[in-house]
Protein backbone atom coordinates (compact mmCIF):
# COMPACT_ATOMS: atom_id res chain seq x y z
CA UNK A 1 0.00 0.00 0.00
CA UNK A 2 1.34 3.68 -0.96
CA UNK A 3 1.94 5.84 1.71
CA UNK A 4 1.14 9.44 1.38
CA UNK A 5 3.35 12.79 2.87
CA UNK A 6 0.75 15.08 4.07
CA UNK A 7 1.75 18.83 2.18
CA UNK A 8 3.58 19.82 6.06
CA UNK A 9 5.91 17.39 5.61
CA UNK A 10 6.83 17.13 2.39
CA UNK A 11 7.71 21.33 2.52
CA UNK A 12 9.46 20.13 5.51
CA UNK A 13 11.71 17.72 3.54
CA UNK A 14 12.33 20.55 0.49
CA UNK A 15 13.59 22.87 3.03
CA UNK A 16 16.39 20.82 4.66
CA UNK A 17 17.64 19.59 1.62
CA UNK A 18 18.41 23.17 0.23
CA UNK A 19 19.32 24.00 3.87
CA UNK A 20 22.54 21.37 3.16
CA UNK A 21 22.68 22.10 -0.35
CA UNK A 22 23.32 25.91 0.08
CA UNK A 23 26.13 24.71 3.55
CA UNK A 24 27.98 22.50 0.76
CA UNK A 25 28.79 25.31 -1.10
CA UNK A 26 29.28 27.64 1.96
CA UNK A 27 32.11 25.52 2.89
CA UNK A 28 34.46 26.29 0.06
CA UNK A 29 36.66 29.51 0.74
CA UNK A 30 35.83 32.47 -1.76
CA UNK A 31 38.08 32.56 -5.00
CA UNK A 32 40.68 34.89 -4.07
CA UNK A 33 40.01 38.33 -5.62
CA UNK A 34 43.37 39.63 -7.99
CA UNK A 35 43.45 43.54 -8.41
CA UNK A 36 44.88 44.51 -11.51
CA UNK A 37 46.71 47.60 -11.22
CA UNK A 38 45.76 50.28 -14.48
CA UNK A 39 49.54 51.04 -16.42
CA UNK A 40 50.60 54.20 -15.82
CA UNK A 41 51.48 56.15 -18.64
CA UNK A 42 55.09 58.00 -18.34
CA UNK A 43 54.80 61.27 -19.96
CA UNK A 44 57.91 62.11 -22.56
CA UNK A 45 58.82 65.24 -20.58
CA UNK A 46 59.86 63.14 -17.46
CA UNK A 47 63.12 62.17 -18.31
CA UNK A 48 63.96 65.49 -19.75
CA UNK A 49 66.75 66.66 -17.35
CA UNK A 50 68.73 63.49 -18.30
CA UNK A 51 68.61 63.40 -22.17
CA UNK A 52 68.07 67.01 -22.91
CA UNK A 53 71.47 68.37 -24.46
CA UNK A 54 73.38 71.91 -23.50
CA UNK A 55 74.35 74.44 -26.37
CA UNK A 56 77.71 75.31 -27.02
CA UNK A 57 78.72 77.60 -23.93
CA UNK A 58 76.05 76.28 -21.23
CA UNK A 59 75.54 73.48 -19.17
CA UNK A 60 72.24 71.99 -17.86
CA UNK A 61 72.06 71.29 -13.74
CA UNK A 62 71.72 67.87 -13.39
CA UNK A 63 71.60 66.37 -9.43
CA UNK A 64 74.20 66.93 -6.81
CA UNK A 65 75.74 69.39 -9.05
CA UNK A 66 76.33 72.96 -7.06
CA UNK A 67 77.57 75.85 -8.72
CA UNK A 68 81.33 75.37 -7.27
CA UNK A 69 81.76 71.71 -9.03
CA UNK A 70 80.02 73.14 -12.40
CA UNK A 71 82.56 76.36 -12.10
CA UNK A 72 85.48 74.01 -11.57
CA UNK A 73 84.64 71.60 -14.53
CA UNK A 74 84.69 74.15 -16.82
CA UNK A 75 87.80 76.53 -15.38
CA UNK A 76 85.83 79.47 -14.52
CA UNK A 77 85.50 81.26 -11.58
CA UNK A 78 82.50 80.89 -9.65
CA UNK A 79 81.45 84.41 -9.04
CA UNK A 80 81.71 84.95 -12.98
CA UNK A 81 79.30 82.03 -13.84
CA UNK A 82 76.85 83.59 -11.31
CA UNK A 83 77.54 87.12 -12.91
CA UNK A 84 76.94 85.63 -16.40
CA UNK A 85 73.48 83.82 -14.99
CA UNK A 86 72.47 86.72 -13.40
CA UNK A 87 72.63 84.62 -9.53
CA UNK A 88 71.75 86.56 -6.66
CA UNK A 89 72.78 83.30 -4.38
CA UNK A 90 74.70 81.26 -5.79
CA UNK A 91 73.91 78.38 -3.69
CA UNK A 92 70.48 78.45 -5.43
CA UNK A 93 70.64 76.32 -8.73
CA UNK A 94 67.89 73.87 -9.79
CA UNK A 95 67.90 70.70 -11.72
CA UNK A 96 67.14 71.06 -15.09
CA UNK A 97 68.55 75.12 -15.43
CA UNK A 98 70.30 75.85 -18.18
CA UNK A 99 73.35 77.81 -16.78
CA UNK A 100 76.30 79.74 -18.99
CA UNK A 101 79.58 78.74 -18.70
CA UNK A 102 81.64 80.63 -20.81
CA UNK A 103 81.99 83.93 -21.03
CA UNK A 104 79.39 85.98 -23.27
CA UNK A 105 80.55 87.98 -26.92
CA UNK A 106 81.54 91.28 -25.80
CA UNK A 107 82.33 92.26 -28.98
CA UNK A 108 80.46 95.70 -29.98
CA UNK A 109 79.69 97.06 -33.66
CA UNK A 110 80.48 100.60 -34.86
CA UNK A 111 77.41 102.39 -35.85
CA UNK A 112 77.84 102.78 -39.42
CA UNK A 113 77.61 106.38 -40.88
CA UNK A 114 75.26 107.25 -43.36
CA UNK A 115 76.94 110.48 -45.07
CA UNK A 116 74.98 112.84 -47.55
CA UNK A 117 76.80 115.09 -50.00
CA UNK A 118 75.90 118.88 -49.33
CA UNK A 119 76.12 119.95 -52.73
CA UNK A 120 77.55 123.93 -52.37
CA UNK A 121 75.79 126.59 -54.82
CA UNK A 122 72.27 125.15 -54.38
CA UNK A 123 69.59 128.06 -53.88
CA UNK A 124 68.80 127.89 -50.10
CA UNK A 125 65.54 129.56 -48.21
CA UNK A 126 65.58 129.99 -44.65
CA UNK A 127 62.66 128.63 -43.07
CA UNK A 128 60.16 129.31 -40.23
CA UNK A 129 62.48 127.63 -37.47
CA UNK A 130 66.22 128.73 -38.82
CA UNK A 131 67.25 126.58 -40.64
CA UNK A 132 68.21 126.50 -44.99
CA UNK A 133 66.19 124.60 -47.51
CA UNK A 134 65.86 124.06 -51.32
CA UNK A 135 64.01 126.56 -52.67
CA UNK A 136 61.36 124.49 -54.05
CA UNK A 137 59.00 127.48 -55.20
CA UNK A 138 59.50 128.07 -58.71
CA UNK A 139 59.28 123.74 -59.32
CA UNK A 140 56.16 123.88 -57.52
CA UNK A 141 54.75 126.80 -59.66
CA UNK A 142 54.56 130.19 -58.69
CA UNK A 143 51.05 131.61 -58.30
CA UNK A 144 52.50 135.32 -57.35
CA UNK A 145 52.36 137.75 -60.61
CA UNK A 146 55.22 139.12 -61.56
CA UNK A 147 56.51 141.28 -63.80
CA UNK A 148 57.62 140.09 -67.24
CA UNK A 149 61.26 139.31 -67.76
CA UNK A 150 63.25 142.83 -68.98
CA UNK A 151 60.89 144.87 -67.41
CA UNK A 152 57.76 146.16 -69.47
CA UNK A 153 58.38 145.58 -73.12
CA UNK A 154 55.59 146.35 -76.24
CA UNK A 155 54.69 143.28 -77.47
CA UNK A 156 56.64 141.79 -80.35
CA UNK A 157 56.80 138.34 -81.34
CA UNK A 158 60.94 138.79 -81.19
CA UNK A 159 60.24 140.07 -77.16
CA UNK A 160 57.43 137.22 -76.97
CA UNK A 161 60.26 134.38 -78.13
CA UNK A 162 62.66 136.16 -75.45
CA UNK A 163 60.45 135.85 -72.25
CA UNK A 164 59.96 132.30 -73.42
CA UNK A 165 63.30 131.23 -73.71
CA UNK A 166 64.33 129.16 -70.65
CA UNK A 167 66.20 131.03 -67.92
CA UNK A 168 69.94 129.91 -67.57
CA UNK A 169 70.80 128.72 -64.06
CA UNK A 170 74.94 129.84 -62.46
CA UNK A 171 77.09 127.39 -63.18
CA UNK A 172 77.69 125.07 -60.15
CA UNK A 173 80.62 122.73 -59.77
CA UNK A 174 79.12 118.81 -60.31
CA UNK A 175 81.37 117.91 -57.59
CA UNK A 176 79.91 117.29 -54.09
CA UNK A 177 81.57 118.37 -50.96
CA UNK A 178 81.23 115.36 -48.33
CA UNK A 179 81.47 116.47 -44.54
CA UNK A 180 82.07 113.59 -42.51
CA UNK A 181 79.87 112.82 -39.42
CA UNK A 182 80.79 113.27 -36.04
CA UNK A 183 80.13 109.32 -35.76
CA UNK A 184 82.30 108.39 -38.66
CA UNK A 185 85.19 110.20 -37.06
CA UNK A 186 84.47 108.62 -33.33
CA UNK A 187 84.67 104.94 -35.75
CA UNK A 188 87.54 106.29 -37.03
CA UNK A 189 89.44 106.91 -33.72
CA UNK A 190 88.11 103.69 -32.40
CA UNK A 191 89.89 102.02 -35.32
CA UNK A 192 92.92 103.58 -34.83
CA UNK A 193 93.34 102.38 -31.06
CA UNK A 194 95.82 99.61 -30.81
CA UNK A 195 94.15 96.32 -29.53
CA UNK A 196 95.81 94.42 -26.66
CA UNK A 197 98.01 91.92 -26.88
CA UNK A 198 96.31 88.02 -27.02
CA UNK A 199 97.18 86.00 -24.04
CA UNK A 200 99.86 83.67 -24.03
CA UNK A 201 97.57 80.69 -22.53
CA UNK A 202 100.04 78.13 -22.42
CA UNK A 203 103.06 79.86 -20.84
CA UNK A 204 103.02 78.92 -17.51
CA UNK A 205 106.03 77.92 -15.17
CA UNK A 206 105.36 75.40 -12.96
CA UNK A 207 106.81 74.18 -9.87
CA UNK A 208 106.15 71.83 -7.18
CA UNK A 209 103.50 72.52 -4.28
CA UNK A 210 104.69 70.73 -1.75
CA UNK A 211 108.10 68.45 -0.78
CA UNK A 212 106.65 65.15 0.32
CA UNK A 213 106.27 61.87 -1.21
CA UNK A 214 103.91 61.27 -4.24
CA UNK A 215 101.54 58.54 -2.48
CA UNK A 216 98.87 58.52 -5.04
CA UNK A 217 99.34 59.03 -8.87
CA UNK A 218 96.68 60.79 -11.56
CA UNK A 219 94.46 58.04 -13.10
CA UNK A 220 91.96 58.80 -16.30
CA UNK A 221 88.45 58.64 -14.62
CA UNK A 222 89.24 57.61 -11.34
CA UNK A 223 91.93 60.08 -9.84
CA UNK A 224 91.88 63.56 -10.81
CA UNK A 225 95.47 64.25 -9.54
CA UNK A 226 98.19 63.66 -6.97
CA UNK A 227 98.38 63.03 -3.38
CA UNK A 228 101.41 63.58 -1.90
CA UNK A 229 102.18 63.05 1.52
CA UNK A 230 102.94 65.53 4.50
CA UNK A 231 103.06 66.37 8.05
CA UNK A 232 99.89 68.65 9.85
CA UNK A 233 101.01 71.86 9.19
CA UNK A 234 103.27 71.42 6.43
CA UNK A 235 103.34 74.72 3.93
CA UNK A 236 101.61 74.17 0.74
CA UNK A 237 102.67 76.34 -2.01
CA UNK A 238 101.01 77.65 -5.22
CA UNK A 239 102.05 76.00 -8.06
CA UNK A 240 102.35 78.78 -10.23
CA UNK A 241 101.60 82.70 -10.15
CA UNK A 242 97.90 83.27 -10.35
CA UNK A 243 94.56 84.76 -8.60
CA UNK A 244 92.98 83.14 -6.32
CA UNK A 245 89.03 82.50 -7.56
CA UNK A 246 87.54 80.13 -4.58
CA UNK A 247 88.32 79.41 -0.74
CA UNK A 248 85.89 76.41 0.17
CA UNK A 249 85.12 73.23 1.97
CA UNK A 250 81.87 72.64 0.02
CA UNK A 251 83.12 69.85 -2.78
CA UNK A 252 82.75 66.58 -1.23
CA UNK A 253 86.03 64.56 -1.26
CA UNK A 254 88.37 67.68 -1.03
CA UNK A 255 87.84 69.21 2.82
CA UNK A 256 89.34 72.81 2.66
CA UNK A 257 91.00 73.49 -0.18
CA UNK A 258 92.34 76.42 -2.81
CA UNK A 259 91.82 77.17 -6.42
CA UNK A 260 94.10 79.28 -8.46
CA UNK A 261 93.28 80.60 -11.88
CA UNK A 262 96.69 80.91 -13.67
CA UNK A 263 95.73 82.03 -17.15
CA UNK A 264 91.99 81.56 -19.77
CA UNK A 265 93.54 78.29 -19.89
CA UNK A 266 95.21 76.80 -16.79
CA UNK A 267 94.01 76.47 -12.90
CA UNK A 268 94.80 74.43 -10.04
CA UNK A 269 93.21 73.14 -6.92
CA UNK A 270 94.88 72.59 -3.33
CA UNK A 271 92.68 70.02 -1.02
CA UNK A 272 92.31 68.40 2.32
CA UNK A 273 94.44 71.48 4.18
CA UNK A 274 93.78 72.50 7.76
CA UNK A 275 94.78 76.18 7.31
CA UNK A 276 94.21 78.24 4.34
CA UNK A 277 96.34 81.11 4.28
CA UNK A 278 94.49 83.28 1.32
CA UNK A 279 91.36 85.40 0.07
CA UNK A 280 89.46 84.94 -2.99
CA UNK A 281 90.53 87.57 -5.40
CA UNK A 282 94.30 87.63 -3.80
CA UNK A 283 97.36 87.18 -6.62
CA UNK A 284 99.91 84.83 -5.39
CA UNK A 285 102.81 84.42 -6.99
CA UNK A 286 104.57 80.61 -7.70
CA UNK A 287 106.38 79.25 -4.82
CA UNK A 288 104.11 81.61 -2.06
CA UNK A 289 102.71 79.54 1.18
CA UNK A 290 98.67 79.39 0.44
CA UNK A 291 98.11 76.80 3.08
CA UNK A 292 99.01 74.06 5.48
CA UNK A 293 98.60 70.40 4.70
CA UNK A 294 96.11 68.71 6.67
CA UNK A 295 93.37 65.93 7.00
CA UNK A 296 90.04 67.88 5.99
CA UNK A 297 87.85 64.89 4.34
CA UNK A 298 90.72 62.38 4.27
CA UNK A 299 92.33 59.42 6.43
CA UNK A 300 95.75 61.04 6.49
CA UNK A 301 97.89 64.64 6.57
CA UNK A 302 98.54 64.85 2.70
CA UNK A 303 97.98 67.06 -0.19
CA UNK A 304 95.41 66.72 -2.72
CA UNK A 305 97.08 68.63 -6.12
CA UNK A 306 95.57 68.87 -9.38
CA UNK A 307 96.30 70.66 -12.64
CA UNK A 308 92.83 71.36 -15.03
CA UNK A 309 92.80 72.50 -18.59
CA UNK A 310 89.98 74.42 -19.29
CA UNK A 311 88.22 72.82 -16.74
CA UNK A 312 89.62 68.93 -17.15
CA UNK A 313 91.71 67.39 -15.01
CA UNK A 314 95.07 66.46 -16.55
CA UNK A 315 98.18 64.83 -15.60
CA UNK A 316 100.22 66.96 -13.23
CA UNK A 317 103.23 64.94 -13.07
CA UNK A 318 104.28 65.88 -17.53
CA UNK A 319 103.90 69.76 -16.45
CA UNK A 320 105.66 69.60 -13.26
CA UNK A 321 109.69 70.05 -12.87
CA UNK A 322 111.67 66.41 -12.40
CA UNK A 323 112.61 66.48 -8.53
């Protein structure tokens, strides 16, 4: 015999089974969720400061550059690369600026004279204000009525041919007279002043600047000069005759040190001293004590020496004097 679920029951039964149905699929962790991060797009400007390219003359900032290091690797003097770049402080350079190392053209043109014959005999009319003009009347036509050439004359057709015969102007010399301007004679004196003398860039006596030990020799890329060794207190000496253009400690790697400017062409630089002896802006002359050798930024008492053309470091030891 068929038994029957009364309606109760059988609702009953439906609801447990999704009731275990929908806990079976409760027990499975979620599917972990991934976030996808959106590209970001790298504008063309951003790497500007590396790639972008200096003209001829300038030099573009690039990071942990100050305006001492820039001066230095070109051979100018630090307070003229601020005077060129207009620098109120020049501890205040950014990355990216465009800065002028080398000095601007000087070089001024004449104003060129513009000279206009004054051509003597010409019929002149003083004007209104003083000054002579062309008498420009009779061209224009003369409206006043005047009496007929000769005076009155009964008419005649001999007299009539007469008064129309053109009138003959004095005879004036073809020749123009030129004055010269007052500004072609100033050109003219500025001409005739002698120019000075060109410098003599690579005359320079050299001589050692100080009496220790070479310890460390000038290396391509690496070493920008030599160390030679010393005592605290040891005199350094400048190298050569020359001003002095910077008193610092703020190039990392060099403590206190000197620079000299010898010539357009030639400087040098004195590091790691204890005492510096001189004033920006002082001439020395070649053998004078600048400073004492000391330990500023280095492990030792020595002398940091280096010789820079134009701004690169080069070999001291081929200009200095065998010992």
């Amino acid at each position: 015999m068929k038994k029957t679920f009364p309606f109760g029951r059988m609702a009953l039964l439906t609801c447990v089974a999704a009731t275990a149905l929908i806990g079976g699929c409760a027990s499975h962790p979620p599917a972990p969720v991934v976030e996808r991060a959106t590209p970001v797009e790298v504008s063309a400007g951003a790497e500007i400061t590396a790639s972008q390219s200096a003209p001829a003359g300038f030099y573009i900032v690039k990071k942990g550059d100050t305006l001492y290091s820039i001066s230095l690797d070109h051979g100018q003097s630090y307070r003229d690369v601020a005077a060129w770049n207009n620098l109120e402080d020049p501890g205040k350079i950014q990355v990216g600026q465009k800065l002028r190392v080398m000095a601007p053209e000087t070089e001024s043109v004449a104003p060129v004279a513009v000279t206009k014959p004054v051509v003597v005999g010409a019929p002149l009319e003083a004007s209104a204000t003083g000054s002579s003009t062309p008498n420009t009347a009779a061209s224009a036509g003369d409206t006043l009525k005047r009496e007929p050439k000769g005076g009155k004359q009964p008419y005649s057709a001999e007299a009539l041919a007469k008064l129309q015969q053109p009138e003959t102007p004095p005879p004036v010399d073809s020749k123009p007279i030129v004055i010269p301007s007052t500004s072609e004679k100033t050109a003219e004196k500025a001409v005739e002043k002698p120019l000075p003398p060109p410098v003599a860039s690579e005359n320079v006596e050299w001589s050692w600047p100080a009496t220790g030990q070479v310890i460390g020799n000038f290396v391509e890329g690496s070493s920008k000069g030599l160390d030679i060794a010393g005592k605290l207190g040891e005199p350094v000496l400048a190298a050569a005759s020359g001003k002095v253009i910077l008193v610092s400690s703020a190039l990392r790697g060099y403590g206190n040190f000197v620079i000299v400017k010898h010539n357009p062409t030639y400087l040098s630089v004195y590091a790691h001293n204890s005492r510096i002896l001189v004033k920006e802006e002082q001439l020395v002359s070649r053998g004078e004590k600048i400073a004492e050798i000391g330990s500023s930024d280095s492990d030792r008492p020595k002398l940091h020496f280096e010789i820079r053309r134009q701004g690169k470091p080069i070999d001291p030891v081929k200009f200095l004097p065998a010992r």
